[in-house]
PDB file of N, CA and C in Angstrom:
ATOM      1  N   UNK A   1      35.873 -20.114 -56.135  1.00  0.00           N
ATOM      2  CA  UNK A   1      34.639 -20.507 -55.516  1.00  0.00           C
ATOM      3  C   UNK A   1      34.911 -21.382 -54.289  1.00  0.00           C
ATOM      4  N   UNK A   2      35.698 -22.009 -54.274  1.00  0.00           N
ATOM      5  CA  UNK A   2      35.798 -23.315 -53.407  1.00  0.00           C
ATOM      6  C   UNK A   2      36.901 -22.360 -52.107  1.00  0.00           C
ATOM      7  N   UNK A   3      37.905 -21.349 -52.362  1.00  0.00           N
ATOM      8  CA  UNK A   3      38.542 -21.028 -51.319  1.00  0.00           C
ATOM      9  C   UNK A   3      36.704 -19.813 -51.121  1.00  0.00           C
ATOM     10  N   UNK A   4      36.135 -19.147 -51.269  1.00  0.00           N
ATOM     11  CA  UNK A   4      35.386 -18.650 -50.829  1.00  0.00           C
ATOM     12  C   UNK A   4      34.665 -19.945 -49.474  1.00  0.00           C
ATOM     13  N   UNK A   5      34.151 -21.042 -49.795  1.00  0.00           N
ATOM     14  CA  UNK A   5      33.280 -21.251 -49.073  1.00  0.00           C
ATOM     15  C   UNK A   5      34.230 -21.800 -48.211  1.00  0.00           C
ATOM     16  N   UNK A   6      35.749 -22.309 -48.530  1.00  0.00           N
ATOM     17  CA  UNK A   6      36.103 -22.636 -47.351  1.00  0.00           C
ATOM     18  C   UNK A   6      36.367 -21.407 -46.292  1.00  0.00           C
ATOM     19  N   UNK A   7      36.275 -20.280 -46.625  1.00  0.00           N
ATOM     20  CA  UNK A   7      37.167 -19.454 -45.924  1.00  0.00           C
ATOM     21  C   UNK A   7      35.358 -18.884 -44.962  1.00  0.00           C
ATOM     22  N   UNK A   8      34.278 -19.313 -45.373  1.00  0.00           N
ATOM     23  CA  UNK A   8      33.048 -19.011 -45.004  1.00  0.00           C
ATOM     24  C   UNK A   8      32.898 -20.368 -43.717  1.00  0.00           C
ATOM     25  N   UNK A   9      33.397 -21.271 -43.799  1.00  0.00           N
ATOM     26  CA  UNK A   9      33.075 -22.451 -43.345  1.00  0.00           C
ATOM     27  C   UNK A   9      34.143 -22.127 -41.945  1.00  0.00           C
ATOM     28  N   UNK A  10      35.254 -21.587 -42.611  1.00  0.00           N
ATOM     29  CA  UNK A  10      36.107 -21.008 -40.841  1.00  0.00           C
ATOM     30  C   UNK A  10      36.137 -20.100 -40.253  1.00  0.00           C
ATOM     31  N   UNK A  11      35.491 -19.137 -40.737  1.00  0.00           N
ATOM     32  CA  UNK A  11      34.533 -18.271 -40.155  1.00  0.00           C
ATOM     33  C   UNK A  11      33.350 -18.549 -39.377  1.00  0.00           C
ATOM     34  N   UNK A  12      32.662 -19.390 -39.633  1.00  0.00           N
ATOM     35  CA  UNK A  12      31.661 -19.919 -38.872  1.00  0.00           C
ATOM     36  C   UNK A  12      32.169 -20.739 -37.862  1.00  0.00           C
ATOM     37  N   UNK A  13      33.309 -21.436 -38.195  1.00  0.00           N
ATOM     38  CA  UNK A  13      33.621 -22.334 -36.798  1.00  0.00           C
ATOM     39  C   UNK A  13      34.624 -21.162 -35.712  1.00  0.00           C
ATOM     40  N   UNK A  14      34.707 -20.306 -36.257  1.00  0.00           N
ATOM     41  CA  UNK A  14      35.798 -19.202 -35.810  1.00  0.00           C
ATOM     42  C   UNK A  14      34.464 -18.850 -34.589  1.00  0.00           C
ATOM     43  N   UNK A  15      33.397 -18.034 -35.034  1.00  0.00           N
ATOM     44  CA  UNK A  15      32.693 -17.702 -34.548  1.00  0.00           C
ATOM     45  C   UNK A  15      31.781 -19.069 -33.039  1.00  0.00           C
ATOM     46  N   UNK A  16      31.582 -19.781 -33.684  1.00  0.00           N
ATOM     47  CA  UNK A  16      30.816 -20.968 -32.655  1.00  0.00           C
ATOM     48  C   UNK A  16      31.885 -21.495 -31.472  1.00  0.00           C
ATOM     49  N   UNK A  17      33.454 -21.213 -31.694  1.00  0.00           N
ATOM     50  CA  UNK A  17      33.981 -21.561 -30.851  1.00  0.00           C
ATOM     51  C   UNK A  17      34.018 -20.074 -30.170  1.00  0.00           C
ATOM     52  N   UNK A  18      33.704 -19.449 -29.905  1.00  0.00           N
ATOM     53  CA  UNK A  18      34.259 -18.187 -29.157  1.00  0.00           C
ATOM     54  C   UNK A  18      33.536 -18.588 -28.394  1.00  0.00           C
ATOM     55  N   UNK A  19      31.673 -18.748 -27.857  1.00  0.00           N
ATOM     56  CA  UNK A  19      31.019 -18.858 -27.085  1.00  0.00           C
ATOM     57  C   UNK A  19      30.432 -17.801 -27.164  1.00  0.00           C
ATOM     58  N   UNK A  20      29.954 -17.193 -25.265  1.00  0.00           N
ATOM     59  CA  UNK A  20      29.231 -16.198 -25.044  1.00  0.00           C
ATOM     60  C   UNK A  20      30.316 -15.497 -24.359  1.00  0.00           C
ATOM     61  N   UNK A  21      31.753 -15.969 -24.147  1.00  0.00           N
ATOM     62  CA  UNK A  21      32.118 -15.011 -23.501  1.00  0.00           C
ATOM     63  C   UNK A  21      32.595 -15.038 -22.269  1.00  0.00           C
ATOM     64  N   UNK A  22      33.349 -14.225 -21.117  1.00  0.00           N
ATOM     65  CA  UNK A  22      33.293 -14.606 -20.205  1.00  0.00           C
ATOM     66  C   UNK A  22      32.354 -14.004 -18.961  1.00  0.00           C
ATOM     67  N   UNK A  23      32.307 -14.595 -17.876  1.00  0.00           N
ATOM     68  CA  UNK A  23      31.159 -13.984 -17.160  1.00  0.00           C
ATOM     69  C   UNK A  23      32.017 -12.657 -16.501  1.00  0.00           C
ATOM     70  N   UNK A  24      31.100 -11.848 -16.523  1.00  0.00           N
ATOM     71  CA  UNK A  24      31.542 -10.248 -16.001  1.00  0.00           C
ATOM     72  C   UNK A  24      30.659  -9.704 -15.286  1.00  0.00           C
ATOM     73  N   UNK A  25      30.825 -10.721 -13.902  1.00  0.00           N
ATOM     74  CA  UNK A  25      29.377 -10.373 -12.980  1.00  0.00           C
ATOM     75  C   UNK A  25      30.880  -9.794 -11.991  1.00  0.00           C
ATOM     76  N   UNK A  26      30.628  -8.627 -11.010  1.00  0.00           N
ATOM     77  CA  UNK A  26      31.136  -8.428  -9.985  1.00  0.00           C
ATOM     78  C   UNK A  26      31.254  -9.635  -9.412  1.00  0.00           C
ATOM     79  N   UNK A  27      31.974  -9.489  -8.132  1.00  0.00           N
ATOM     80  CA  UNK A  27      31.933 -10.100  -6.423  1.00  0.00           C
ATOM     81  C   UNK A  27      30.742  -9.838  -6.242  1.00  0.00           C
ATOM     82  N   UNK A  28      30.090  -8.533  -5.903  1.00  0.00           N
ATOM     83  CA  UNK A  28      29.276  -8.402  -5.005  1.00  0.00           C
ATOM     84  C   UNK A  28      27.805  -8.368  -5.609  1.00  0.00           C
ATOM     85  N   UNK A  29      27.807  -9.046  -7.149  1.00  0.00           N
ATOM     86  CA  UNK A  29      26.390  -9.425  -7.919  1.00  0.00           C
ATOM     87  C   UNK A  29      26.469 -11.053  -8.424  1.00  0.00           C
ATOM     88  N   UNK A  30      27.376 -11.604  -7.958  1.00  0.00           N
ATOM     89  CA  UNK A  30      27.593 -13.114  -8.098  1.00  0.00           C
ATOM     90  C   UNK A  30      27.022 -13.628  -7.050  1.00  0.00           C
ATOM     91  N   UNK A  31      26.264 -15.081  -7.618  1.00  0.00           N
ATOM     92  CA  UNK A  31      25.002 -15.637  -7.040  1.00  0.00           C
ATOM     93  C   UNK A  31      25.694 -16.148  -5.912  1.00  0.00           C
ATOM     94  N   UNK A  32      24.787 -16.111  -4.808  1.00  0.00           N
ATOM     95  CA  UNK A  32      25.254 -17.112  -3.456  1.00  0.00           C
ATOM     96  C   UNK A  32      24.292 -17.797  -3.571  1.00  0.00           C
ATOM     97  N   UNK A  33      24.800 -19.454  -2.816  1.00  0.00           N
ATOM     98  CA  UNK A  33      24.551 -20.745  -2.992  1.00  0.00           C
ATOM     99  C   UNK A  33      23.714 -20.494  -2.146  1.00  0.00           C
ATOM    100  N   UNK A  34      22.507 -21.288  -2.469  1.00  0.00           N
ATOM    101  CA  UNK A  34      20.927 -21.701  -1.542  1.00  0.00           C
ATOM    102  C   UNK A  34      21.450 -22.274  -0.096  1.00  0.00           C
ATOM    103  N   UNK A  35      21.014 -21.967   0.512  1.00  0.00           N
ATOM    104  CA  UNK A  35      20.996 -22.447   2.024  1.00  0.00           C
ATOM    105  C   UNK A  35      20.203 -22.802   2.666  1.00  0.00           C
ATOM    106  N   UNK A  36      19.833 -24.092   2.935  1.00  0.00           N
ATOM    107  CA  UNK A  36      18.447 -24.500   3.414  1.00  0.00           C
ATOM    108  C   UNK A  36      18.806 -25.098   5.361  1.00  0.00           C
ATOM    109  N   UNK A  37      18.047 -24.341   5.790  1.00  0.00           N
ATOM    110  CA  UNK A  37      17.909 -24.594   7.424  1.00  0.00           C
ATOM    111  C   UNK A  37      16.703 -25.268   7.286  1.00  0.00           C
ATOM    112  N   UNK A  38      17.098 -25.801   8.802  1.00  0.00           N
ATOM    113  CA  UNK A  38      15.904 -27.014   9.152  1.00  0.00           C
ATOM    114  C   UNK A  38      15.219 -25.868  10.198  1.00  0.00           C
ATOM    115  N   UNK A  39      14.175 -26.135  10.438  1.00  0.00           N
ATOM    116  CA  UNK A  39      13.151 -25.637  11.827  1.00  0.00           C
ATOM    117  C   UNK A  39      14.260 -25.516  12.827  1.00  0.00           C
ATOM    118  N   UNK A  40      14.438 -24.498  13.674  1.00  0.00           N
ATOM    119  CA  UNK A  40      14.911 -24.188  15.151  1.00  0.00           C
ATOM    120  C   UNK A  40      13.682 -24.285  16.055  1.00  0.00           C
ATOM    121  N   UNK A  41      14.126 -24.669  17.238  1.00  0.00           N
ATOM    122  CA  UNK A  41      13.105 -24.498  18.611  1.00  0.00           C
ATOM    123  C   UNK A  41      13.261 -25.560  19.378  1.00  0.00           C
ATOM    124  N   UNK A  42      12.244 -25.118  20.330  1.00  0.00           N
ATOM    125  CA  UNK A  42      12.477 -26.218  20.996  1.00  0.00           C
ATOM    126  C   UNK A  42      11.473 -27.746  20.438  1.00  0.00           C
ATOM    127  N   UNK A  43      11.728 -28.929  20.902  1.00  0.00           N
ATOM    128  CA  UNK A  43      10.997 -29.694  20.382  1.00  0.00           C
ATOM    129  C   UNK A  43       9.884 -30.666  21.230  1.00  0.00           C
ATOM    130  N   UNK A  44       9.040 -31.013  21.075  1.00  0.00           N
ATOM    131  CA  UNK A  44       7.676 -31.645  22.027  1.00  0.00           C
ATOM    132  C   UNK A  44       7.719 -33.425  21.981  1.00  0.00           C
ATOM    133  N   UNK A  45       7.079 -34.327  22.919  1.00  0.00           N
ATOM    134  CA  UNK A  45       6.478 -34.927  22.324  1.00  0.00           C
ATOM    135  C   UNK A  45       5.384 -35.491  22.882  1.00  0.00           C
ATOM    136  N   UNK A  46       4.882 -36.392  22.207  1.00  0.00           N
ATOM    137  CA  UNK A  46       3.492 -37.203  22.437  1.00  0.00           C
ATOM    138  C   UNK A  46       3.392 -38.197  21.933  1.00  0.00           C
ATOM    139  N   UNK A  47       2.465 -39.040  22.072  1.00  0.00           N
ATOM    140  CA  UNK A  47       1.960 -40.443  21.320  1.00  0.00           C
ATOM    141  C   UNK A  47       0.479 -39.801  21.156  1.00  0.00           C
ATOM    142  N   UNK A  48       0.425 -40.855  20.247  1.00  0.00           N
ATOM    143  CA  UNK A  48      -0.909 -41.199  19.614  1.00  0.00           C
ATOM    144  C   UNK A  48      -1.752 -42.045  18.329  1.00  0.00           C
ATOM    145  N   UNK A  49      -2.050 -42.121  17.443  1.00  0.00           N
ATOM    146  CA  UNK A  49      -2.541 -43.064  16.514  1.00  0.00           C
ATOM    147  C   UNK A  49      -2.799 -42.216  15.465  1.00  0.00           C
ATOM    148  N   UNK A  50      -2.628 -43.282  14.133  1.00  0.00           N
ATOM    149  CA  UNK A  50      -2.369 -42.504  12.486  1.00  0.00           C
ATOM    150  C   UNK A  50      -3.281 -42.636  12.162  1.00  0.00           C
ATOM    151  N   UNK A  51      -3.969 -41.176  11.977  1.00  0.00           N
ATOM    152  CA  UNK A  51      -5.506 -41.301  11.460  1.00  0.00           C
ATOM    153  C   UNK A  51      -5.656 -41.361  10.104  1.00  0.00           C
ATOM    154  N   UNK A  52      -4.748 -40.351   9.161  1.00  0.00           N
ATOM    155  CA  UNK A  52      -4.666 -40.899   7.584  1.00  0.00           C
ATOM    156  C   UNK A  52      -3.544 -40.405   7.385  1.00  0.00           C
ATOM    157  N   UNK A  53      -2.926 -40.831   6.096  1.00  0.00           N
ATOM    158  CA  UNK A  53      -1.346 -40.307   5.905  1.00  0.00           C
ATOM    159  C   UNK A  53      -1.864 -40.046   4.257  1.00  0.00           C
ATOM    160  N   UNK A  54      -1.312 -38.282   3.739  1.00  0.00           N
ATOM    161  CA  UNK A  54      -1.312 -37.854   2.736  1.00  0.00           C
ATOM    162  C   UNK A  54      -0.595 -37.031   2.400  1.00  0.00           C
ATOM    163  N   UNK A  55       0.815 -38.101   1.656  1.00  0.00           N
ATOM    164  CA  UNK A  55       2.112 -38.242   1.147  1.00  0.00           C
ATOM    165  C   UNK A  55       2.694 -37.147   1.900  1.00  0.00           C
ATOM    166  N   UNK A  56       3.237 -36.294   2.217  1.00  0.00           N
ATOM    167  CA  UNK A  56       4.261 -36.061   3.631  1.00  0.00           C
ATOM    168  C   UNK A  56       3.420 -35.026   4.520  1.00  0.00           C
ATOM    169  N   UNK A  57       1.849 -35.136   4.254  1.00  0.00           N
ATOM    170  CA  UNK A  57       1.063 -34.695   5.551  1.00  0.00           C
ATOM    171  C   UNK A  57       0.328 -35.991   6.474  1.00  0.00           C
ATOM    172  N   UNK A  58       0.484 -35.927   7.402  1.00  0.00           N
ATOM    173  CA  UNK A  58       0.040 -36.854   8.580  1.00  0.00           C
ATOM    174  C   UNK A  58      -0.981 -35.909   9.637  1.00  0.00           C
ATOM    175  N   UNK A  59      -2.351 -36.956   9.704  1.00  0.00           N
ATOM    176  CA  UNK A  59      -3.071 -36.546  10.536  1.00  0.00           C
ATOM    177  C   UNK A  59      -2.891 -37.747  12.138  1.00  0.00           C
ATOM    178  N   UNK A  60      -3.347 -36.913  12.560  1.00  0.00           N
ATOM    179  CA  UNK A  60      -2.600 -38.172  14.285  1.00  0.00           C
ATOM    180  C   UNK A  60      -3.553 -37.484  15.152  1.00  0.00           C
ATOM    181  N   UNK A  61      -4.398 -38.601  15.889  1.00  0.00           N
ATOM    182  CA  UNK A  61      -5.666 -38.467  16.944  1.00  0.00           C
ATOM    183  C   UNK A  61      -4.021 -38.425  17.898  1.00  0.00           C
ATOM    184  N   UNK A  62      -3.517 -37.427  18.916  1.00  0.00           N
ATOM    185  CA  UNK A  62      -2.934 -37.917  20.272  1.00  0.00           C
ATOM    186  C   UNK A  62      -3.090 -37.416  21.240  1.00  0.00           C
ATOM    187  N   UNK A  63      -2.505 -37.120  22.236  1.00  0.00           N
ATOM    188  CA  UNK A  63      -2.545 -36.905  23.746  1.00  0.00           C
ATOM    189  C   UNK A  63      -2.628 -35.750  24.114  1.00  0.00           C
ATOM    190  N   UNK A  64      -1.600 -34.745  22.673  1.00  0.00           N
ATOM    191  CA  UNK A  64      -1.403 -33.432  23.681  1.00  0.00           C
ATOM    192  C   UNK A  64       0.114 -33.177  23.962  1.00  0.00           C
ATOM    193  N   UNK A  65       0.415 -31.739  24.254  1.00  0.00           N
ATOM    194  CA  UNK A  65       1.547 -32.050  24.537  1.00  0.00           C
ATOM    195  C   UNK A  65       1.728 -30.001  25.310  1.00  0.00           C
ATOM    196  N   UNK A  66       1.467 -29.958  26.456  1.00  0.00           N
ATOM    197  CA  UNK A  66       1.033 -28.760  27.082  1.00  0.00           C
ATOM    198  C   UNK A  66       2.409 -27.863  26.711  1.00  0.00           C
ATOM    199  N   UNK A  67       3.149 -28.270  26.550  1.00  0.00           N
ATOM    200  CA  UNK A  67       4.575 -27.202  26.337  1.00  0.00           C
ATOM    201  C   UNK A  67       4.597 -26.506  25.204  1.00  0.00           C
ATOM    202  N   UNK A  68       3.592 -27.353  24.355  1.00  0.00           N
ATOM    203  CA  UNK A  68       3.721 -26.723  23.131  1.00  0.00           C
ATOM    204  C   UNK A  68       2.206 -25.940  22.741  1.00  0.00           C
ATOM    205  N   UNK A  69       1.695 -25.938  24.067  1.00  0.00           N
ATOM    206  CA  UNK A  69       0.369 -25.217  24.043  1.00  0.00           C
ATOM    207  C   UNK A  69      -0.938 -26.316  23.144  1.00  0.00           C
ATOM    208  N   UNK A  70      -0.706 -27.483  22.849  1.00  0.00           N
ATOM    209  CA  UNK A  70      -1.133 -28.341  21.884  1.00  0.00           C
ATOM    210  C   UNK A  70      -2.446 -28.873  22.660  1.00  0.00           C
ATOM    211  N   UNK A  71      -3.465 -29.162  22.564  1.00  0.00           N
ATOM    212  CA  UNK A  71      -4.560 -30.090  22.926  1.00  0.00           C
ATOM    213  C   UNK A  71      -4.439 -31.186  22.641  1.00  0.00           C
ATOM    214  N   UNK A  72      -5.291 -31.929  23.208  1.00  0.00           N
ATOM    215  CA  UNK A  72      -5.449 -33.256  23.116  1.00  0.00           C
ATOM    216  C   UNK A  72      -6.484 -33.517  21.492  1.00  0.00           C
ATOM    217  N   UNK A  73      -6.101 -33.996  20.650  1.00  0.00           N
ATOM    218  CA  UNK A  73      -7.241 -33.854  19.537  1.00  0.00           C
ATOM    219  C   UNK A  73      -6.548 -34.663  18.278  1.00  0.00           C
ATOM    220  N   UNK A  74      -6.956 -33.982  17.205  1.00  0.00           N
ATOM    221  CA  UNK A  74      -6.956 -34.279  15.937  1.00  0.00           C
ATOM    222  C   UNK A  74      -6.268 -33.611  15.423  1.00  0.00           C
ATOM    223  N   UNK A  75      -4.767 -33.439  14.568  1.00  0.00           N
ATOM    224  CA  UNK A  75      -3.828 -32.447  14.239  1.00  0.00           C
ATOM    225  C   UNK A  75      -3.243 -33.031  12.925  1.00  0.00           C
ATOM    226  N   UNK A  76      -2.904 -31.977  12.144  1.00  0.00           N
ATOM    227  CA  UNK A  76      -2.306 -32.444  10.971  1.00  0.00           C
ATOM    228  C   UNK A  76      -1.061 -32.182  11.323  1.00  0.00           C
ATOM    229  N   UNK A  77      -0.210 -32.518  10.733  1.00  0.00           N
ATOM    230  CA  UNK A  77       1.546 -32.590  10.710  1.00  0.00           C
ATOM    231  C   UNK A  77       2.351 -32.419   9.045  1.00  0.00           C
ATOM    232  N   UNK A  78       3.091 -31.599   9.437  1.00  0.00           N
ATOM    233  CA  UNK A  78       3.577 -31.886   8.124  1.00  0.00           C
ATOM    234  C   UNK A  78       5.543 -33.028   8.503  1.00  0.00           C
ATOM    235  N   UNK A  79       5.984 -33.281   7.587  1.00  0.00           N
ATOM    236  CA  UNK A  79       6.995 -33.819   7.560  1.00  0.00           C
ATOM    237  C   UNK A  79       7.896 -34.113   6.485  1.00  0.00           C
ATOM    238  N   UNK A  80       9.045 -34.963   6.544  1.00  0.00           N
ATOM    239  CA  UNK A  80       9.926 -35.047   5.819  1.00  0.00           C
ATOM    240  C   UNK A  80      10.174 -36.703   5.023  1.00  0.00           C
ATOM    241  N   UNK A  81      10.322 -36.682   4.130  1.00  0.00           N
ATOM    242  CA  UNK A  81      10.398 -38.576   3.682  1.00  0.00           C
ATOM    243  C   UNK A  81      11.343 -39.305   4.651  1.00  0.00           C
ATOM    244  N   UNK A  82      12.228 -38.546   4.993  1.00  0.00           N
ATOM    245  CA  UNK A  82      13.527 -39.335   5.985  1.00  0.00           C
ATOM    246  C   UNK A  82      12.481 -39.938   7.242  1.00  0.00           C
ATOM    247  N   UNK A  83      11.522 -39.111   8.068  1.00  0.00           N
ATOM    248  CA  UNK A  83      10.630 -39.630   9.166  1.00  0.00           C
ATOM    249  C   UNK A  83       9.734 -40.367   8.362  1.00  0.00           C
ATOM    250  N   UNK A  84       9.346 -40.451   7.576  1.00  0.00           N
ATOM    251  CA  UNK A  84       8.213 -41.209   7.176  1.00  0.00           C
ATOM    252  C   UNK A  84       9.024 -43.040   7.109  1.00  0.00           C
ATOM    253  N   UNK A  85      10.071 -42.978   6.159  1.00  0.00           N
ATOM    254  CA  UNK A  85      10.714 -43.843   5.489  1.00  0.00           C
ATOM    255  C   UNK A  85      11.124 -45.041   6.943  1.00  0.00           C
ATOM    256  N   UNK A  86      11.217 -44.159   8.431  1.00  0.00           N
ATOM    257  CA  UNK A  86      11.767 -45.373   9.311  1.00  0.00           C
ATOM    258  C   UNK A  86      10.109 -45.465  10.669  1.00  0.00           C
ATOM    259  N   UNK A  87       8.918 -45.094   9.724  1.00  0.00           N
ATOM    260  CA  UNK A  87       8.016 -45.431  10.780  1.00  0.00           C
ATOM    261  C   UNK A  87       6.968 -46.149  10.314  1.00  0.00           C
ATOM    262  N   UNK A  88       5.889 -46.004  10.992  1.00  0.00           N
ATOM    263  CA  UNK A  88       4.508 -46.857  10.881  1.00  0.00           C
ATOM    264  C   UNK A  88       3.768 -45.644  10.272  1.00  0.00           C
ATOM    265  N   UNK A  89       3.368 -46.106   9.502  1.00  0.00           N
ATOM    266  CA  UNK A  89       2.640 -44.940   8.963  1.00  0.00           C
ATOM    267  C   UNK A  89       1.411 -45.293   8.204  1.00  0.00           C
ATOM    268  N   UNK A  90       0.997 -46.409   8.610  1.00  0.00           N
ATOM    269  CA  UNK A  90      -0.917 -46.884   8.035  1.00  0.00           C
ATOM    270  C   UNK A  90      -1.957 -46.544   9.043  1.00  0.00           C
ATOM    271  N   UNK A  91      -2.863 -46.139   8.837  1.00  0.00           N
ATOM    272  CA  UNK A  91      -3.782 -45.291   9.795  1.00  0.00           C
ATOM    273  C   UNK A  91      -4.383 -46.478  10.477  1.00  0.00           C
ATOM    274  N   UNK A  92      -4.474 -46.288  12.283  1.00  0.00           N
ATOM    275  CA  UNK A  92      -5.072 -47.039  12.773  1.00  0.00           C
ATOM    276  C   UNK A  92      -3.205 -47.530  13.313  1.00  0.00           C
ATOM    277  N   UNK A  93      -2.014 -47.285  13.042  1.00  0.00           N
ATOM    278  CA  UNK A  93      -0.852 -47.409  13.950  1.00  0.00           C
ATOM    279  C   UNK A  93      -0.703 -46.705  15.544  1.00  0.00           C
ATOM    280  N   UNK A  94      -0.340 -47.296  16.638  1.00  0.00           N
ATOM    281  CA  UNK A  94       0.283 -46.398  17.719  1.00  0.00           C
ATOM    282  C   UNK A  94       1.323 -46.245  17.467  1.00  0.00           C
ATOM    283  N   UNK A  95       1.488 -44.399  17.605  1.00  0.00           N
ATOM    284  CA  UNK A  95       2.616 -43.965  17.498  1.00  0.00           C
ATOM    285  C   UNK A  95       2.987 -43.157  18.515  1.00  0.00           C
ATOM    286  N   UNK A  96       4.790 -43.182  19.060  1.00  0.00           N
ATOM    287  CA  UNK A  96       5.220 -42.186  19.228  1.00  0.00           C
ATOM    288  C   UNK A  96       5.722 -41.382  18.437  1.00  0.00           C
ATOM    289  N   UNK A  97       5.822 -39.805  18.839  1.00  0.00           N
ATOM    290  CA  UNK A  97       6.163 -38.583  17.820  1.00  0.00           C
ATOM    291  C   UNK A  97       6.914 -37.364  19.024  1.00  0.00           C
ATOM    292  N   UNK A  98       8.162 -37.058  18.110  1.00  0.00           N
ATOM    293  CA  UNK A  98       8.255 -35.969  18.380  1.00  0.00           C
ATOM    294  C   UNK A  98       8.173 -34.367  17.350  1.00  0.00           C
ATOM    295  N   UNK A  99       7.865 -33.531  17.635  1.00  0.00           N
ATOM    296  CA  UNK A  99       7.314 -32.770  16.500  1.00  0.00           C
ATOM    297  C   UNK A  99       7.723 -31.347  17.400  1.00  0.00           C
ATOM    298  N   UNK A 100       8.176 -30.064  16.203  1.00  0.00           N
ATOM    299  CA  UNK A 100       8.271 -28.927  16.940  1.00  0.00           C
ATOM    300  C   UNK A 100       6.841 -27.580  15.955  1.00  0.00           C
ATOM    301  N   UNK A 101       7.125 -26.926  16.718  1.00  0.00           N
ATOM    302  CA  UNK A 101       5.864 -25.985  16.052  1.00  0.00           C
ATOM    303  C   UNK A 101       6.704 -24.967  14.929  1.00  0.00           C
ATOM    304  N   UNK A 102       6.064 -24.939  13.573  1.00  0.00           N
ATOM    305  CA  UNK A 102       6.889 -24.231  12.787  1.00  0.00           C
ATOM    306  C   UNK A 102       5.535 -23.221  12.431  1.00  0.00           C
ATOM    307  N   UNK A 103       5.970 -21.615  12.428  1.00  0.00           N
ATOM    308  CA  UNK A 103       4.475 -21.123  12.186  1.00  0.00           C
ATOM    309  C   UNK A 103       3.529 -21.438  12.648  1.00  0.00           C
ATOM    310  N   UNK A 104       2.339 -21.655  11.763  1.00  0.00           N
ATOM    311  CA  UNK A 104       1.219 -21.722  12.625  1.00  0.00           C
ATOM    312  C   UNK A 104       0.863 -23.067  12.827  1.00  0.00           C
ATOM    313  N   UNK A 105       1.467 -23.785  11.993  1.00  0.00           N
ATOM    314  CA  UNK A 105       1.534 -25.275  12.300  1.00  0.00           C
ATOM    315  C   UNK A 105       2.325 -26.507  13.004  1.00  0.00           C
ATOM    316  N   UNK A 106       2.408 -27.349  12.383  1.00  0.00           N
ATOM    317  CA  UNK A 106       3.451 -28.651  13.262  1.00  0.00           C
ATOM    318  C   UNK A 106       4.320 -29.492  12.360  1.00  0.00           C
ATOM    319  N   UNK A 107       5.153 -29.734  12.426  1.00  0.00           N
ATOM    320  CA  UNK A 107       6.256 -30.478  11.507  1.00  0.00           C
ATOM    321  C   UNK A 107       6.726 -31.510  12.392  1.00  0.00           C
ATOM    322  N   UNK A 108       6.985 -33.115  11.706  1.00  0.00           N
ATOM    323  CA  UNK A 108       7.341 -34.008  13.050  1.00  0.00           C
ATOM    324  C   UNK A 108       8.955 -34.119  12.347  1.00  0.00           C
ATOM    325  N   UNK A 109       9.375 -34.142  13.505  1.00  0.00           N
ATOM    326  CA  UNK A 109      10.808 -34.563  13.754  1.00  0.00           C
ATOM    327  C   UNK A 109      11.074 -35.948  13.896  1.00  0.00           C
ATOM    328  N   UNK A 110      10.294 -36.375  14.397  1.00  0.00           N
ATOM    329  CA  UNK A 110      10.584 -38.238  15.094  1.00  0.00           C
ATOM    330  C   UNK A 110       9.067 -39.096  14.803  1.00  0.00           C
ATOM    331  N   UNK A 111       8.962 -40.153  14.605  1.00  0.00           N
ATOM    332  CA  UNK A 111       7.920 -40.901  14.630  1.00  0.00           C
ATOM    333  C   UNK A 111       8.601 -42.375  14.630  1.00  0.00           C
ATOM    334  N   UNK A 112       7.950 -43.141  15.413  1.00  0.00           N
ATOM    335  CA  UNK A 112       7.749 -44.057  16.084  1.00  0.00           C
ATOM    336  C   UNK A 112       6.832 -45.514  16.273  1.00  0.00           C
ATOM    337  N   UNK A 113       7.077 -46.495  16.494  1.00  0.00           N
ATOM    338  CA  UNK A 113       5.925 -47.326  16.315  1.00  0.00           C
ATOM    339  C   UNK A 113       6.087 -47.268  18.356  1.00  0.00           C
ATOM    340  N   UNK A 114       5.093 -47.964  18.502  1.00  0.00           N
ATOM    341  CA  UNK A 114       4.371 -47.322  19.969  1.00  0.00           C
ATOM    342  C   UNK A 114       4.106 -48.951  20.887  1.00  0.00           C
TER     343      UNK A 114
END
């Protein structure tokens, strides 16, 4: 009785150490590593004042910025914590900004106290 369960007991550890195995993915079905690019283009800027900030979207009353086809107005922005973390960012701040056009929108690159 007793060599039965031992011989059941190393069997089971026989088995739990094997694992799953080894991986038997090709070269050419093995995962490639994420690659994250930043925005390309060219880049704009302007000043203007922080109308509200909601957590890494920024709205900004500014000037305009004709290169980038931009009006003078009211624009939302999107951005990154790294720009947020070295600017002014309570509504009712002058700011400078630099920002490039991503899609149909705006992403800031630079911000500034003014």
């Amino acid at each position: 009785m007793k060599i039965n369960m031992m011989i059941a007991v190393v069997a089971c550890g026989l088995v739990t150490a094997c694992g799953p195995g080894a991986n038997t993915k090709s070269s050419n079905q093995a995962e490639k590593p994420a690659v994250l690019t930043a925005p390309t283009g060219p880049e704009y800027d302007s000043t203007g004042v922080v109308a509200a900030v909601d957590g890494q979207t920024l709205t900004l009353d500014h000037e305009g910025a004709s290169a980038a086809q931009l009006a003078p107005g009211r624009t939302v922005f999107k951005t990154y914590a790294d720009v947020l973390a070295e600017a002014p960012i309570k509504p009712g701040d002058r700011v400078a900004l630099k920002f490039m056009k991503v899609g149909q929108g705006y992403q800031l690159t630079e911000l500034r106290a003014r």
